[in-house]
C-alpha atoms as a PDB file:
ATOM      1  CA  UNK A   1     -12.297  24.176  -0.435  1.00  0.00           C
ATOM      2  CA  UNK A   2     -10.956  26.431  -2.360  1.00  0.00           C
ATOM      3  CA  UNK A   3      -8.542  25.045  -5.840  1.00  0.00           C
ATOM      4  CA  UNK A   4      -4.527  25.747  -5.218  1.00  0.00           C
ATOM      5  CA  UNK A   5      -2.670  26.910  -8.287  1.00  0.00           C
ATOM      6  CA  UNK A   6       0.422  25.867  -8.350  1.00  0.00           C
ATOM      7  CA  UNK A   7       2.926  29.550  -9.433  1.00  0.00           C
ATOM      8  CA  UNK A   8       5.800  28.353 -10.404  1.00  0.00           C
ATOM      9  CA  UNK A   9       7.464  27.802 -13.527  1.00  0.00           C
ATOM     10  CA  UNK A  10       8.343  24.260 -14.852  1.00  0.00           C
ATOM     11  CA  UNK A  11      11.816  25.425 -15.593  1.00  0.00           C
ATOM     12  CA  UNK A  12      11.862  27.245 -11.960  1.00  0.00           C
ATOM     13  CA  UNK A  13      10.841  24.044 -10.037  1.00  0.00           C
ATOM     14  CA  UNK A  14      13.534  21.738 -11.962  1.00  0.00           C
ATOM     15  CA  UNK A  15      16.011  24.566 -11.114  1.00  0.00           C
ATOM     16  CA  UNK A  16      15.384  23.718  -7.709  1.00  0.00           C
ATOM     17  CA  UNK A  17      15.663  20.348  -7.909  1.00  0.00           C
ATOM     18  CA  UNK A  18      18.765  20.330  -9.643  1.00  0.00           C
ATOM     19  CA  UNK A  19      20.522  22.777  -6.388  1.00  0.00           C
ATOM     20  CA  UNK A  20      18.928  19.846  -4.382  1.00  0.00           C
ATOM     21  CA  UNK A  21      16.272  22.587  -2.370  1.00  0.00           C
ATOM     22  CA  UNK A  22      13.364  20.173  -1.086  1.00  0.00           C
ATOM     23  CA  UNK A  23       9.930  21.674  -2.451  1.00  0.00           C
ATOM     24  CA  UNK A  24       8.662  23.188   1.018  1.00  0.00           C
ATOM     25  CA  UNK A  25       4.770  24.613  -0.502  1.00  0.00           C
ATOM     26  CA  UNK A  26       3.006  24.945  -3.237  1.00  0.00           C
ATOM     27  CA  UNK A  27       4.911  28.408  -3.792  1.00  0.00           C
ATOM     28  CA  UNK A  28       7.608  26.560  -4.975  1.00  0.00           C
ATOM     29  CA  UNK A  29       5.518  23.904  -6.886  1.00  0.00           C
ATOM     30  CA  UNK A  30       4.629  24.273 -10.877  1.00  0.00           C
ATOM     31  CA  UNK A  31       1.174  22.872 -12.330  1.00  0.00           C
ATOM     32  CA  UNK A  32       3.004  19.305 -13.162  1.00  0.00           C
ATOM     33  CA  UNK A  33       4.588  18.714 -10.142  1.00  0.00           C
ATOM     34  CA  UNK A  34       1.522  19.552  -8.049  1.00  0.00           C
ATOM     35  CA  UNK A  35      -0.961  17.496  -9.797  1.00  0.00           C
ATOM     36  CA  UNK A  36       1.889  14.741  -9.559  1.00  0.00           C
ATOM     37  CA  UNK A  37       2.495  15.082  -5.701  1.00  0.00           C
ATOM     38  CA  UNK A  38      -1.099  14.823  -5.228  1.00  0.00           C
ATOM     39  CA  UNK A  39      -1.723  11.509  -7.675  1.00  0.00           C
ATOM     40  CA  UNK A  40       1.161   9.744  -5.083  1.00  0.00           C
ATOM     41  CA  UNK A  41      -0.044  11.479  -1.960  1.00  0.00           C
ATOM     42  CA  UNK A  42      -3.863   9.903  -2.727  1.00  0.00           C
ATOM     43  CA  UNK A  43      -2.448   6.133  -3.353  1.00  0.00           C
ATOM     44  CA  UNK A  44      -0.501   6.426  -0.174  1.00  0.00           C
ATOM     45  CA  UNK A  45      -3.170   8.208   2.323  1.00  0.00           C
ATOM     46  CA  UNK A  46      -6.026   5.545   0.243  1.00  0.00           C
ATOM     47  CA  UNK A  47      -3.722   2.225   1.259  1.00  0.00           C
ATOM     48  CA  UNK A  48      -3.044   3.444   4.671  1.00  0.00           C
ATOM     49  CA  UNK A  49      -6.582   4.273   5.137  1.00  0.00           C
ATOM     50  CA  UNK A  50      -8.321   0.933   3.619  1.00  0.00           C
ATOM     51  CA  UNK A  51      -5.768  -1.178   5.402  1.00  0.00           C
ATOM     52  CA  UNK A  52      -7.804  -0.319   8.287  1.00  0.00           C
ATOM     53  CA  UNK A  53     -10.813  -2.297   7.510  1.00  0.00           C
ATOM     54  CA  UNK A  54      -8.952  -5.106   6.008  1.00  0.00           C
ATOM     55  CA  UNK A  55      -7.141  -5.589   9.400  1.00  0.00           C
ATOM     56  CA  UNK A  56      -9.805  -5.451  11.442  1.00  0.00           C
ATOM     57  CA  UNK A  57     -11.836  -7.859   8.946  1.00  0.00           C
ATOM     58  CA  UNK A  58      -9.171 -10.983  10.496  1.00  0.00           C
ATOM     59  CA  UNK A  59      -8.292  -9.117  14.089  1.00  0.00           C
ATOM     60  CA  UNK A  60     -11.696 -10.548  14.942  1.00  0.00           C
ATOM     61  CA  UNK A  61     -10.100 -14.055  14.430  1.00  0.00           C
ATOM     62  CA  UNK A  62      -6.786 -13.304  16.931  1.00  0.00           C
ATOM     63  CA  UNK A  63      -6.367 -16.079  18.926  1.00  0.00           C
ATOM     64  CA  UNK A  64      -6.162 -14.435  22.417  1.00  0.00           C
ATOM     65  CA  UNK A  65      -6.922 -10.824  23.512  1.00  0.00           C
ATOM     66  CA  UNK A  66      -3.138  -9.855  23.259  1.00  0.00           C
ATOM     67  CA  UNK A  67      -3.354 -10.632  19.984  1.00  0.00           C
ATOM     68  CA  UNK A  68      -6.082  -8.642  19.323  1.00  0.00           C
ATOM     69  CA  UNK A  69      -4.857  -5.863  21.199  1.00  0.00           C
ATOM     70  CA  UNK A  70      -1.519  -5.980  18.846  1.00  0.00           C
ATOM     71  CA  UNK A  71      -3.754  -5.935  16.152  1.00  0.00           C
ATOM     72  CA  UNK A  72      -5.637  -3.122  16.698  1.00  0.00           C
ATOM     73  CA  UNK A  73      -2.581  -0.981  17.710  1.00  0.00           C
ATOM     74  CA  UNK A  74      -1.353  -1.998  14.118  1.00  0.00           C
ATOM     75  CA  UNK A  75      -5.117  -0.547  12.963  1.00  0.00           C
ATOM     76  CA  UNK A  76      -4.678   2.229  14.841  1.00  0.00           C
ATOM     77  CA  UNK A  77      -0.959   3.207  13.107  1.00  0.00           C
ATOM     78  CA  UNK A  78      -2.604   2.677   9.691  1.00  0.00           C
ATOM     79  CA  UNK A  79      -5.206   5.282  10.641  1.00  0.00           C
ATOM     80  CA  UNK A  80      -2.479   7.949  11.930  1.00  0.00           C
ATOM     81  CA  UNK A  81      -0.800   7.352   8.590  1.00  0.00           C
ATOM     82  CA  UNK A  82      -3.340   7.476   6.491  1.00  0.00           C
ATOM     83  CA  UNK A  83      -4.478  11.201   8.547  1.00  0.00           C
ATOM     84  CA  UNK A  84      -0.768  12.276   8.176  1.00  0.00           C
ATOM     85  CA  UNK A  85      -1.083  11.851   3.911  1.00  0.00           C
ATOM     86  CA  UNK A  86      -4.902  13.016   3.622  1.00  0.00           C
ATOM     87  CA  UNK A  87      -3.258  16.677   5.674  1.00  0.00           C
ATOM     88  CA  UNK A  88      -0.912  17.442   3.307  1.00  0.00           C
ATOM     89  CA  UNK A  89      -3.369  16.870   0.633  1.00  0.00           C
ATOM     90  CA  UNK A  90      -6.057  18.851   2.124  1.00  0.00           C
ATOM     91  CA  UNK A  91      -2.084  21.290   2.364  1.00  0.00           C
ATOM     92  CA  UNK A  92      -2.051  21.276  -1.125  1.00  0.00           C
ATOM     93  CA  UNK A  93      -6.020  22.341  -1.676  1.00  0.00           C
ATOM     94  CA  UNK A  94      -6.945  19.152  -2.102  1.00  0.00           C
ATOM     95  CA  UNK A  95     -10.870  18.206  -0.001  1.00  0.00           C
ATOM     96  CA  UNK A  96      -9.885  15.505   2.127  1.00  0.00           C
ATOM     97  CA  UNK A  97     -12.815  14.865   3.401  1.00  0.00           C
ATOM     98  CA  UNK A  98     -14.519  14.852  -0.074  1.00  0.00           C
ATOM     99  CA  UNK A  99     -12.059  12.580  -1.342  1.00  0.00           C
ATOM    100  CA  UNK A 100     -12.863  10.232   1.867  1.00  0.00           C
ATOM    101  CA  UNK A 101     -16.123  10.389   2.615  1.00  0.00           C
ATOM    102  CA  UNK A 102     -18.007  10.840  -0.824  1.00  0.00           C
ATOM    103  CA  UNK A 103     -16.205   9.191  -3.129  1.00  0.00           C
ATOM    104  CA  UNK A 104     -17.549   5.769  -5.319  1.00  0.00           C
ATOM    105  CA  UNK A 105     -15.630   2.773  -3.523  1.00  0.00           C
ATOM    106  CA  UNK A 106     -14.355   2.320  -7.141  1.00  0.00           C
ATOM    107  CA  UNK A 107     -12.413   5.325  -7.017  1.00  0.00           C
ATOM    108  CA  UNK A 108     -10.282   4.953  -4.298  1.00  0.00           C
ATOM    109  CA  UNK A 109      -6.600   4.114  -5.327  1.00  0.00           C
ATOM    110  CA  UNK A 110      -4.938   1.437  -3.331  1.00  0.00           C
ATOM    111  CA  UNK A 111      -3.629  -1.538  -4.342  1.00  0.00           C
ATOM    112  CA  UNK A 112      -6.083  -4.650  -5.510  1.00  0.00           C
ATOM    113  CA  UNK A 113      -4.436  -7.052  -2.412  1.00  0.00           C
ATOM    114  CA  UNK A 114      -6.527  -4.961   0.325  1.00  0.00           C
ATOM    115  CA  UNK A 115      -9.927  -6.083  -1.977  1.00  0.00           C
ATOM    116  CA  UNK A 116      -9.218  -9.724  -0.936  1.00  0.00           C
ATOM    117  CA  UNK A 117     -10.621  -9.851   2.413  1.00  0.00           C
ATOM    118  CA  UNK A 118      -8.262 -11.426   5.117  1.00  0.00           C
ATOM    119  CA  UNK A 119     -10.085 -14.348   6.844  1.00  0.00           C
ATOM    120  CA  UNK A 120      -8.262 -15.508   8.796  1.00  0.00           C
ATOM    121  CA  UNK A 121      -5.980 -15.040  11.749  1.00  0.00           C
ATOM    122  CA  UNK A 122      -3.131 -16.339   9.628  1.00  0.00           C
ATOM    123  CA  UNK A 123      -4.124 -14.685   6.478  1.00  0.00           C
ATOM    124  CA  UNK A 124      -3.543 -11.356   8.671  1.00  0.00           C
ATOM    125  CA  UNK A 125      -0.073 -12.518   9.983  1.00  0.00           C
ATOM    126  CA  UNK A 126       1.170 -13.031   6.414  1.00  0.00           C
ATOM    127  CA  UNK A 127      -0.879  -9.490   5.717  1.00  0.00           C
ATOM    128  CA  UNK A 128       1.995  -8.013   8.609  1.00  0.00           C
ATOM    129  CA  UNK A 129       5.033  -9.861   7.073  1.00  0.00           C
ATOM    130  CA  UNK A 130       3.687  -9.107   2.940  1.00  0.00           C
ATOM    131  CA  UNK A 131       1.611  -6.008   2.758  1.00  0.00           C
ATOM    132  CA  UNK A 132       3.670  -3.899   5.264  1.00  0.00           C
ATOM    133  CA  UNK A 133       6.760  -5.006   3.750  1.00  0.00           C
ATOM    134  CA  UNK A 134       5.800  -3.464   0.644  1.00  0.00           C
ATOM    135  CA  UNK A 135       4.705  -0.703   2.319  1.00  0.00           C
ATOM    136  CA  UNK A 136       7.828  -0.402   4.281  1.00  0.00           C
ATOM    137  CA  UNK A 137       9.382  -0.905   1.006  1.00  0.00           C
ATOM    138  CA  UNK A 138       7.922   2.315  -0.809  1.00  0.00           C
ATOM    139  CA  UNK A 139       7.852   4.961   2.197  1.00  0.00           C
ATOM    140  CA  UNK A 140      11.055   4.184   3.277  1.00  0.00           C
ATOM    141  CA  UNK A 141      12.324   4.751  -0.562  1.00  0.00           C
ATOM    142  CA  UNK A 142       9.979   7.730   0.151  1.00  0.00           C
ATOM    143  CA  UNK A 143      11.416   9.067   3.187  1.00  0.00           C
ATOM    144  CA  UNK A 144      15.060   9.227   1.941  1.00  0.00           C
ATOM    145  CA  UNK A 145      14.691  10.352  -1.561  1.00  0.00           C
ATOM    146  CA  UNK A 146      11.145  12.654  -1.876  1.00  0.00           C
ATOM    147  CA  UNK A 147      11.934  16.016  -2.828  1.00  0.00           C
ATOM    148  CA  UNK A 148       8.649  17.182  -0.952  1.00  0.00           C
ATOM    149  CA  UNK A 149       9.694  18.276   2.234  1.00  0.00           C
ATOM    150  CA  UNK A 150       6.918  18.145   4.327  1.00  0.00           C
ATOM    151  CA  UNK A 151       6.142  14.515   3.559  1.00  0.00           C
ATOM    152  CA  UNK A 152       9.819  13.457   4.005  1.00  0.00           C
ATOM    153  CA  UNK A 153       9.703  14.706   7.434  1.00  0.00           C
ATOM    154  CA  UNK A 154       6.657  12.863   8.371  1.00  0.00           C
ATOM    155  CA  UNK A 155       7.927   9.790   7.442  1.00  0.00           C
ATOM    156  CA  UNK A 156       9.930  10.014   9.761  1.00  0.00           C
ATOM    157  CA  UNK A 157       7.557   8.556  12.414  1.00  0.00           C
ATOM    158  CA  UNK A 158       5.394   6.106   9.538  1.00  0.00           C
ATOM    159  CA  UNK A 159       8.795   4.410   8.806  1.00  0.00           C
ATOM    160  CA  UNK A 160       9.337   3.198  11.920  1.00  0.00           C
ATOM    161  CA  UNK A 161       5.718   2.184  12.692  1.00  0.00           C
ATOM    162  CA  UNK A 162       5.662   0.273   9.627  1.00  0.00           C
ATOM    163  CA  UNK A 163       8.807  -1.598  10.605  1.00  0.00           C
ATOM    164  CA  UNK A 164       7.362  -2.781  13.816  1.00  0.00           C
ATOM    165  CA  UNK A 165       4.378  -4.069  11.469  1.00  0.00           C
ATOM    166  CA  UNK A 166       6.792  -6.520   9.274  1.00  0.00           C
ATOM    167  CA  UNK A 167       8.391  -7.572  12.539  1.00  0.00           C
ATOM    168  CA  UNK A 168       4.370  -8.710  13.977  1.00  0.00           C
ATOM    169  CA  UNK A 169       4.578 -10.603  10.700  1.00  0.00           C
ATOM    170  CA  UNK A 170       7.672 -12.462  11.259  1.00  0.00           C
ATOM    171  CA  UNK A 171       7.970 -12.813  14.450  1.00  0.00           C
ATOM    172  CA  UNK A 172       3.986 -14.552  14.675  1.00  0.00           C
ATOM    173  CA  UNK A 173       4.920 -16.431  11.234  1.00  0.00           C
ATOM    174  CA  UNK A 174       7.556 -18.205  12.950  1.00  0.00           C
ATOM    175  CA  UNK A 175       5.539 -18.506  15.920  1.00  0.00           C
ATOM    176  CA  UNK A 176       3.146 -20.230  13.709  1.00  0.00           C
ATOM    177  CA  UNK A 177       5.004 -22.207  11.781  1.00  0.00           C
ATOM    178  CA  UNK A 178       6.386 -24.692  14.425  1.00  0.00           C
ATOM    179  CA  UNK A 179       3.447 -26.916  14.151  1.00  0.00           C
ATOM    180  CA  UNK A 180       2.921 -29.254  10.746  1.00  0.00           C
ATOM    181  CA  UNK A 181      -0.653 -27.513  10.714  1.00  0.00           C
ATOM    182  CA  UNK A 182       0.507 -23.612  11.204  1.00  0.00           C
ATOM    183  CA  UNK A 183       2.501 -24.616   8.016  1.00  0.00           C
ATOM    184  CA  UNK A 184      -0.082 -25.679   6.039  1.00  0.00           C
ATOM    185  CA  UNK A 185      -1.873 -23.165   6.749  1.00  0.00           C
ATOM    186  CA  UNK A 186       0.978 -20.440   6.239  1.00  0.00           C
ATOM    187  CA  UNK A 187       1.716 -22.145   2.797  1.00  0.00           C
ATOM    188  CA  UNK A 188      -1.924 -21.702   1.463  1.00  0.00           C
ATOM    189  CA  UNK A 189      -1.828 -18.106   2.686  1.00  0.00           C
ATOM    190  CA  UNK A 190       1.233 -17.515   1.139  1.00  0.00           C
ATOM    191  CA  UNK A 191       0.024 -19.602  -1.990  1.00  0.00           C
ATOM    192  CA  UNK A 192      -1.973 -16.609  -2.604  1.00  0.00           C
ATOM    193  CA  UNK A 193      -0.612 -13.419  -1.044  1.00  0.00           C
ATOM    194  CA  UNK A 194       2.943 -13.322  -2.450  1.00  0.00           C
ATOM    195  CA  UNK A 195       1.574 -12.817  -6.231  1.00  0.00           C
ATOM    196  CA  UNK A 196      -0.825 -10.184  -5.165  1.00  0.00           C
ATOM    197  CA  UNK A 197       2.292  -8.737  -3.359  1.00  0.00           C
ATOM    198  CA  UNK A 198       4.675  -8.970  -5.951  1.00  0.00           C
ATOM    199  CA  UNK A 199       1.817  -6.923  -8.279  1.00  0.00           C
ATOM    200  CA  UNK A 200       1.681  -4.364  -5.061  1.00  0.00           C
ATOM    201  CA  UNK A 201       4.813  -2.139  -6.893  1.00  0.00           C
ATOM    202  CA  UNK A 202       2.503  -1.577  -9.738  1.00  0.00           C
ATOM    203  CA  UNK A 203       3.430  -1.653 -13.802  1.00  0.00           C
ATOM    204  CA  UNK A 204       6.591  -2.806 -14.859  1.00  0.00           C
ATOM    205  CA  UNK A 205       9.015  -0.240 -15.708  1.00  0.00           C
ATOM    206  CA  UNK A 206       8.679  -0.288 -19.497  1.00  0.00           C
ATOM    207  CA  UNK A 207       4.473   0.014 -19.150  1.00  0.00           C
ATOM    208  CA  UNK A 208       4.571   2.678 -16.325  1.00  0.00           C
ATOM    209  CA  UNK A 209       2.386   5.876 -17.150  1.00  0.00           C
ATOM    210  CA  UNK A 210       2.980   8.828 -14.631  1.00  0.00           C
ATOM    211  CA  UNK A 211       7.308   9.142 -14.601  1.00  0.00           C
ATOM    212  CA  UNK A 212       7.280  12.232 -12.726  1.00  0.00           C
ATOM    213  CA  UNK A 213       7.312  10.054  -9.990  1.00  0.00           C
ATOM    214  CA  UNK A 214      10.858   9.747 -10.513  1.00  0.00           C
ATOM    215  CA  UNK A 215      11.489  12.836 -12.396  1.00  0.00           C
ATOM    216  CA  UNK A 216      10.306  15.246  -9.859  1.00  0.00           C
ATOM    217  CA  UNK A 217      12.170  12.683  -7.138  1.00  0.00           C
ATOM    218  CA  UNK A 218       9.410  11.888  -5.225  1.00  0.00           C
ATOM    219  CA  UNK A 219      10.288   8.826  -4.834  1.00  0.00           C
ATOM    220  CA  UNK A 220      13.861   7.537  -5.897  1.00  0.00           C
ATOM    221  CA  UNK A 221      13.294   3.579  -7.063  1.00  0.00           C
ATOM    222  CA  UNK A 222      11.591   2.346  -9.562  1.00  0.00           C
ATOM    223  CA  UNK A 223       8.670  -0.244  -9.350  1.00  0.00           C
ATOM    224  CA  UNK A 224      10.962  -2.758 -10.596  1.00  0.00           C
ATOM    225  CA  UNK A 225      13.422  -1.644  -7.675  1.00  0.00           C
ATOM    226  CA  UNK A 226      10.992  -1.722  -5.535  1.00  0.00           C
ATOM    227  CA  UNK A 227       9.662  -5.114  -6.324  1.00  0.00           C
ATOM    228  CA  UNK A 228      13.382  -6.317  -6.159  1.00  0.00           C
ATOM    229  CA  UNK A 229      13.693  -4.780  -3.354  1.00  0.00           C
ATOM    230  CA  UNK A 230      10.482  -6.493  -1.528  1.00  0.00           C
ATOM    231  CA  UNK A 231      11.479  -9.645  -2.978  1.00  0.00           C
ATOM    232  CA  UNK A 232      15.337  -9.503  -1.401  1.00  0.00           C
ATOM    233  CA  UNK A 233      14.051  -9.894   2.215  1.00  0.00           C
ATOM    234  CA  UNK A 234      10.317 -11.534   1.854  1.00  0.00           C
ATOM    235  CA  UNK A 235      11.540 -14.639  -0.297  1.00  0.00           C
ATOM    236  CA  UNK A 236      14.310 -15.478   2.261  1.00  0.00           C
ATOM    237  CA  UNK A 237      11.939 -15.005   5.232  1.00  0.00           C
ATOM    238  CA  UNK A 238       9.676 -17.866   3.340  1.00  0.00           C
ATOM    239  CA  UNK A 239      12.787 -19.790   2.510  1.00  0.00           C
ATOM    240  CA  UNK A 240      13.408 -20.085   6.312  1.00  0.00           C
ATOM    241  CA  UNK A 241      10.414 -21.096   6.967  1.00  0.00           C
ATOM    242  CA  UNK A 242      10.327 -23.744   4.690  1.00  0.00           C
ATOM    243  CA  UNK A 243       7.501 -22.393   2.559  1.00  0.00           C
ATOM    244  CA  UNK A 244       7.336 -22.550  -1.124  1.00  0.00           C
ATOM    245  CA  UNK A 245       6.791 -19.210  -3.366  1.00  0.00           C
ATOM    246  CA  UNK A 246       7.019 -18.723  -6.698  1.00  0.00           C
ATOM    247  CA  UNK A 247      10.625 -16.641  -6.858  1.00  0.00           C
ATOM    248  CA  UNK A 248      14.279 -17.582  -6.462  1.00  0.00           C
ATOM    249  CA  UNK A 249      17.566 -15.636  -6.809  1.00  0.00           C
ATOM    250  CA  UNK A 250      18.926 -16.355 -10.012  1.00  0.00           C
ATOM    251  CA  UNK A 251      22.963 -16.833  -9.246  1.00  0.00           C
ATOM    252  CA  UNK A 252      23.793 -14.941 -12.342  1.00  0.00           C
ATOM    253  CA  UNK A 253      22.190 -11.983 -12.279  1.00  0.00           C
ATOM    254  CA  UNK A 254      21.682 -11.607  -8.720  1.00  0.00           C
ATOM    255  CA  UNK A 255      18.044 -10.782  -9.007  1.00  0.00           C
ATOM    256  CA  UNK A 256      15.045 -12.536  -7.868  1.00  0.00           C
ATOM    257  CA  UNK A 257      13.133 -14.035 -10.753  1.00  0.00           C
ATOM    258  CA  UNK A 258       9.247 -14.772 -10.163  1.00  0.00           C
ATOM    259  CA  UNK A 259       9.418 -18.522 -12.152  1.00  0.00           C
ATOM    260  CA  UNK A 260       5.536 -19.044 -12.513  1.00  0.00           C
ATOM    261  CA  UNK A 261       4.081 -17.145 -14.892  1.00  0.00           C
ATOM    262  CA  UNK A 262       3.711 -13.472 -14.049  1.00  0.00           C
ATOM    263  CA  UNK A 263       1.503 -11.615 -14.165  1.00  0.00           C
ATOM    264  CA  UNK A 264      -1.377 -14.391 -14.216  1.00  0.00           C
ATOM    265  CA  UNK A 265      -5.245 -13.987 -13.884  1.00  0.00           C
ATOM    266  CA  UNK A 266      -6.606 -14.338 -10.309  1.00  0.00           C
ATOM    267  CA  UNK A 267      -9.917 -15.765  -9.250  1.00  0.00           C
ATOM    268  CA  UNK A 268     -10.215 -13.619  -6.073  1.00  0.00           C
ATOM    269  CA  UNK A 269     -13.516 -15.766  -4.463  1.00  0.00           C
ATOM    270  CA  UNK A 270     -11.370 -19.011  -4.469  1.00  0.00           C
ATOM    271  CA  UNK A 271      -8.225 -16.804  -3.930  1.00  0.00           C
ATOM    272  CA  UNK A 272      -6.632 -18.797  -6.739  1.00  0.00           C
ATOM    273  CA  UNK A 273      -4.230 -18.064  -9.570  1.00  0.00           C
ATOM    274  CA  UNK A 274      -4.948 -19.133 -12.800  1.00  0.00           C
ATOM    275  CA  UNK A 275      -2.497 -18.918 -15.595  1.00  0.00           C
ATOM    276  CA  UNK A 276      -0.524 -16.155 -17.374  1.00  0.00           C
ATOM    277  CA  UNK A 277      -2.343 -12.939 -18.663  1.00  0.00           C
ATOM    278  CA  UNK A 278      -0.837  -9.798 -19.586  1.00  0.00           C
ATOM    279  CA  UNK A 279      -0.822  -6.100 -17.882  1.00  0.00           C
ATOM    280  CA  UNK A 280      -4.062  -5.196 -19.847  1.00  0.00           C
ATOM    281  CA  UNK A 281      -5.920  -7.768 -18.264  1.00  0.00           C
ATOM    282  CA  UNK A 282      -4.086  -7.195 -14.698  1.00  0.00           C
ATOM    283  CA  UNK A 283      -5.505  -3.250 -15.312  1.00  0.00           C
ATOM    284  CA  UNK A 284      -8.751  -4.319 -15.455  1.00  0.00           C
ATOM    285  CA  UNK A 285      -9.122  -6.189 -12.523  1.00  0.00           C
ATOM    286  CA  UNK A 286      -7.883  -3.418 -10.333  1.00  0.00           C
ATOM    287  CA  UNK A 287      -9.952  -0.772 -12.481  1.00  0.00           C
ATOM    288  CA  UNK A 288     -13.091  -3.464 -11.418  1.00  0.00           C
ATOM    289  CA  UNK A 289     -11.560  -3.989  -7.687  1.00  0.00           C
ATOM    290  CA  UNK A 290     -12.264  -6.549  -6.115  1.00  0.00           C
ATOM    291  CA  UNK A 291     -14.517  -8.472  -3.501  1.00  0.00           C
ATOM    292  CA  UNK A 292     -14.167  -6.181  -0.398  1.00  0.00           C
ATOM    293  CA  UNK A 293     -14.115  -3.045  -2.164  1.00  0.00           C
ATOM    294  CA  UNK A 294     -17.659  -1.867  -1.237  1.00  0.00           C
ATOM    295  CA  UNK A 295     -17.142  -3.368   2.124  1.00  0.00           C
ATOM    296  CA  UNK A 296     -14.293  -2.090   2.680  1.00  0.00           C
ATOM    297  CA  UNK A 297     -14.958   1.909   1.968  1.00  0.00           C
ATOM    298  CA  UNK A 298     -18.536   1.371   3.648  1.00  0.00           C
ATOM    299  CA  UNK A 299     -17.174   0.566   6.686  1.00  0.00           C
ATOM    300  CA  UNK A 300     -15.116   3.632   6.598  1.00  0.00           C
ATOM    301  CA  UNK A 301     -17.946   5.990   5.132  1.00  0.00           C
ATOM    302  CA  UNK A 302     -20.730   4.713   7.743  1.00  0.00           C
ATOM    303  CA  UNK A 303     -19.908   6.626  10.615  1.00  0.00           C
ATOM    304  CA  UNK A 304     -20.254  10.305   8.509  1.00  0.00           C
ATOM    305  CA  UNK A 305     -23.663   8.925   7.036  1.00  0.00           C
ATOM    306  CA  UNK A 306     -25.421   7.829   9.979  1.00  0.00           C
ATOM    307  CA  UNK A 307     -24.401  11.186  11.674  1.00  0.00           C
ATOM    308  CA  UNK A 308     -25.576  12.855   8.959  1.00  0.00           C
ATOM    309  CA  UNK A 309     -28.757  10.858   9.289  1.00  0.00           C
ATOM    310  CA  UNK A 310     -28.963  11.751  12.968  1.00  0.00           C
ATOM    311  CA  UNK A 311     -28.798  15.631  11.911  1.00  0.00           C
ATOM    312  CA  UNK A 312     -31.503  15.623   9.393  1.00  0.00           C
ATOM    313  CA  UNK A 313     -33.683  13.516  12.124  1.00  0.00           C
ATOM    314  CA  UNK A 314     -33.028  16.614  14.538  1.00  0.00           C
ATOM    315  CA  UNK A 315     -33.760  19.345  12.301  1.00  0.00           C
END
């Protein structure tokens, strides 16, 4: 596939932006903003698309076939969405199927939660409720503030998908908590998962590399926002429920304040945390990914292989 340059002036695309125009193609795009449209486009169509494996890793464990079936519809969203972001990549000149298919597992760029295999049937429900709420989070700050029109407009239909995946979440949480044992088991879940989603949003604000995310308005929150933002609805569905996590609202501020030490080094085989670290060490372990990475991206780079295999039998 032939490499898009990007004609437009810098100056000429933040004129634009300033008579609030929505950047339509890459006519209207200058070298910066492309290269930054495409960095955000590849984290979103990468999470969408790994999700899928993840998923499917603890749909195997639903505890009836409806369940599975809801499961697998969820799947099958996070495969349209992830298909809707790799397009207007391949839009922008951009080899989707390069970047999917032949890539190193350790170069795909979602976040480190989805390298933590699900086992469980309850590990998925708090997957629905966590994951999807922070994915619900940043599209939907997507969908009303990106300045890249094409994307806006397909959010349009991954917004509301993604709602009805938070809902699975909370609606089979509760379902699950109304036994002592549910509990338990939704506590250790969430013991682990609510750390890894609180990371989800990234950097904090005064460490974050690439600002054109919020220069160029592709987005319209920051990660700290965002993680406030995640935090204002997932810490009172756990408060509910009775289960403990790591945040409160502080009454003066009115902000939620994570109280253990964050961020903190995980042990992702016992699915443990284990004491404060700083951002340098967090940025290692997702540079190294973790346990499910190669998994994870094999399961989703079989299928091409083996019918490339079958190809080179036939010739």
């Amino acid at each position: 596939m032939a490499t898009v340059t990007a004609p437009q002036s810098e100056e000429a695309v933040l004129e634009r932006l300033r008579k609030q125009q929505l950047v339509e193609t890459v006519e209207h795009m200058s070298p910066q903003y492309l290269e930054g449209i495409k960095r955000i486009l590849t984290v979103s169509a990468d999470t969408e698309l790994i999700s899928a494996p993840a998923y499917y890793h603890a749909a195997v464990h639903a505890p009836s076939l409806n369940a599975f079936g809801s499961a697998v519809s969820i799947i099958q969203d996070e495969l349209a969405h992830a298909h809707i972001a790799y397009r207007l990549l391949r839009d922008l000149g951009v080899d989707s199927d390069a970047l999917i298919f032949e890539r190193e597992p350790r170069q795909f760029k979602y976040p480190y939660a989805f390298d933590v295999p699900l086992d469980s049937w309850v590990e998925m429900i708090v997957a629905n409720a966590f994951y999807d709420r922070a994915g619900y989070t940043l599209l939907g700050d997507v969908h009303r503030n990106t300045t890249f029109g094409p994307w806006k407009r397909a959010l349009v239909k991954v917004d509301k998908e993604e709602t009805f995946h938070l809902r699975h979440g909370e609606q089979n949480m509760r379902k699950i908590n109304q036994t002592a044992a549910g509990h338990d088991e939704l506590q250790a879940a969430v013991d682990w998962m609510f750390l890894l989603t609180v990371e989800w949003f990234g950097l904090p604000d005064s460490l974050k590399k690439h600002n054109e995310q919020l220069g160029y308005g592709f987005k319209g929150s920051s990660n700290d926002e965002l993680r406030q933002i995640w935090m204002s609805t997932a810490v009172p569905l756990c408060e509910e429920l009775g289960l403990k996590v790591p945040a409160h609202l502080d009454a003066e501020t009115q902000k939620y304040v994570v109280h253990d030490p964050f961020p903190q080094h995980f042990d992702a085989q016992a699915k443990r945390w284990e004491g404060a670290c700083g951002w340098d060490d967090v940025l290692r372990r997702w540079k190294a990914r973790g346990p499910a990475n190669d998994e994870f991206v094999g399961m989703v780079q079989r299928g091409k292989r083996e019918m490339l295999r079958l190809l080179e039998q036939d010739a």
